[in-house]
C-alpha atoms as a PDB file:
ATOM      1  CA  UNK A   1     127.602 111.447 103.486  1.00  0.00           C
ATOM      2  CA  UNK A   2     125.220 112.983 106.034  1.00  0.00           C
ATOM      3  CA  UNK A   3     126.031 112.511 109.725  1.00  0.00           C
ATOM      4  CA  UNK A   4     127.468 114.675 112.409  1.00  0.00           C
ATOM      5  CA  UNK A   5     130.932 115.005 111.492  1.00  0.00           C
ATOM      6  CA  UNK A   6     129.087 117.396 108.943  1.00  0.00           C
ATOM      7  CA  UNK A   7     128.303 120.006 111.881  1.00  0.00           C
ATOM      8  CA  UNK A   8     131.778 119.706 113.169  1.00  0.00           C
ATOM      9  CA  UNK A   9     133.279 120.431 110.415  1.00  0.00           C
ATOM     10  CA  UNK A  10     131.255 123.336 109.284  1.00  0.00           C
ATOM     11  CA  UNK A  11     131.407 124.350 112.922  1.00  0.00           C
ATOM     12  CA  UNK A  12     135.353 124.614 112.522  1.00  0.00           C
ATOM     13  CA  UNK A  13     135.258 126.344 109.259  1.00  0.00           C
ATOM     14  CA  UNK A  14     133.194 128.826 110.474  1.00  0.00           C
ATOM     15  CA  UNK A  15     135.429 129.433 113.926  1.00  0.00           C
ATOM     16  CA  UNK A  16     138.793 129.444 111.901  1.00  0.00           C
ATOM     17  CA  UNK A  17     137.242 132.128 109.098  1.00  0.00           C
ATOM     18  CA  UNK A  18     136.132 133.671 111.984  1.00  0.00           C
ATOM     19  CA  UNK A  19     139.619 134.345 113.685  1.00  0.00           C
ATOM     20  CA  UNK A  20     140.962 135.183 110.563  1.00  0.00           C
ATOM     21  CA  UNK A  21     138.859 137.644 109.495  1.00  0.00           C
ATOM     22  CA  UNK A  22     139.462 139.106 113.127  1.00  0.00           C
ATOM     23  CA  UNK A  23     142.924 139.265 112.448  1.00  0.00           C
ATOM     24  CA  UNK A  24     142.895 140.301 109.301  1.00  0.00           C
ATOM     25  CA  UNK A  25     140.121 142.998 109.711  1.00  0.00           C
ATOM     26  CA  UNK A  26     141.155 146.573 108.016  1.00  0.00           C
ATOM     27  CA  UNK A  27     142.529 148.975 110.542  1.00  0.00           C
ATOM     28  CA  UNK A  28     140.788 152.176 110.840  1.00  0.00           C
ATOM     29  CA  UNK A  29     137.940 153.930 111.907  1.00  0.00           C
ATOM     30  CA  UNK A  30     135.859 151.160 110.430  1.00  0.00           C
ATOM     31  CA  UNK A  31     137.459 148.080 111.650  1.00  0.00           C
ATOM     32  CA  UNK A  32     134.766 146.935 114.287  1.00  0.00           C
ATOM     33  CA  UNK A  33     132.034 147.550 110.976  1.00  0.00           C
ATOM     34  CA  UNK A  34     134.322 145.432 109.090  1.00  0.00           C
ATOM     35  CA  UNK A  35     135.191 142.612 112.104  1.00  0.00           C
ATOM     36  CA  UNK A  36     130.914 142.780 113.100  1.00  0.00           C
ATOM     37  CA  UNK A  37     129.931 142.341 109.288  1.00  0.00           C
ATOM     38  CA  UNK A  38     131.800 139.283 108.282  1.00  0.00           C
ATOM     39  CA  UNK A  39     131.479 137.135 111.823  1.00  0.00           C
ATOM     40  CA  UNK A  40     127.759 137.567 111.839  1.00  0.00           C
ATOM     41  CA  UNK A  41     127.130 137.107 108.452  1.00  0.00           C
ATOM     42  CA  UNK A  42     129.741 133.977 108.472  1.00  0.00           C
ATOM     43  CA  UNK A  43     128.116 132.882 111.892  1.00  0.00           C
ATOM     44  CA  UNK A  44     124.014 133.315 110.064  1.00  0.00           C
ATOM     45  CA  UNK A  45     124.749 131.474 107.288  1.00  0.00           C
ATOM     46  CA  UNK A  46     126.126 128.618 109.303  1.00  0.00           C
ATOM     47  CA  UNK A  47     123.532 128.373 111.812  1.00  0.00           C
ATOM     48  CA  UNK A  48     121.280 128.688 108.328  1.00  0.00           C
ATOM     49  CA  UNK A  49     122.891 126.015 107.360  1.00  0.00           C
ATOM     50  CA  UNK A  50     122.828 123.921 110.576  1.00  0.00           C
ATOM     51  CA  UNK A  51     119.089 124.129 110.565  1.00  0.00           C
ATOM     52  CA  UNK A  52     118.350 123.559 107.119  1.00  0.00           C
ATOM     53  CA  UNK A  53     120.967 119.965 107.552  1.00  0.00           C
ATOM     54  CA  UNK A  54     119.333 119.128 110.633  1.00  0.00           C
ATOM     55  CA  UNK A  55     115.472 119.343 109.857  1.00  0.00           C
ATOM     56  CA  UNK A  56     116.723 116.892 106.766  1.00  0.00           C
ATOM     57  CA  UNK A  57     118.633 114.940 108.814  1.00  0.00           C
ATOM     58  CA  UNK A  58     116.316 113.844 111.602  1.00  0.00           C
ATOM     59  CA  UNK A  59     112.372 115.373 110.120  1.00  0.00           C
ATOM     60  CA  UNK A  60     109.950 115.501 112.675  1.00  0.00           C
ATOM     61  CA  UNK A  61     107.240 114.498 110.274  1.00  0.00           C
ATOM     62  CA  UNK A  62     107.693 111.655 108.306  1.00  0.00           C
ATOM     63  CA  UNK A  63     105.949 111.571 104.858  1.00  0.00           C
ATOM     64  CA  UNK A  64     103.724 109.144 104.280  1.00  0.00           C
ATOM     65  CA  UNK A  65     102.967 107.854 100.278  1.00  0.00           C
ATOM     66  CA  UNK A  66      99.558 106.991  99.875  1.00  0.00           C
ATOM     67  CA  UNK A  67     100.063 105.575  96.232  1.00  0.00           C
ATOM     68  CA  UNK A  68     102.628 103.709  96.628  1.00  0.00           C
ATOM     69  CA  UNK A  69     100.450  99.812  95.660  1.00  0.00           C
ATOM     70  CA  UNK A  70      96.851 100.392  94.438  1.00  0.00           C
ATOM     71  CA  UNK A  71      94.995  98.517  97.495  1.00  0.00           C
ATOM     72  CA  UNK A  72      97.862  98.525  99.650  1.00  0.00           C
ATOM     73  CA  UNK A  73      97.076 100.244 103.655  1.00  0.00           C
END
């Protein structure tokens, strides 16, 4: 479920979206608006993502339950 194949693959996604929508771009006047808009957005929401996966993944605090057994320390 959760392990680093996850980054890969998102990481893959993202690149092959990324070519795609460089290819595929409208032609015009606003073609580098067009080509800048959807890589960084595509590119934010997967380093958004990356972040968000890896602070779950590996938490540099770990929670502690006080109340888990009345009298247990």
């Amino acid at each position: 479920m959760a392990n680093g194949w996850s980054l890969i693959i998102g990481f893959v996604i993202v690149a092959l979206f990324s070519g795609i929508s460089w290819v595929a771009a409208p032609k015009g006047d606003t073609q580098t608006v067009w080509r800048s808009s959807l890589l960084l957005s595509a590119w934010a929401c997967f380093i958004m993502w990356a972040i968000t996966f890896l602070a779950q993944w590996h938490p540099l605090i770990v929670p502690i339950n006080g109340k888990l057994r009345p009298g247990y320390d």
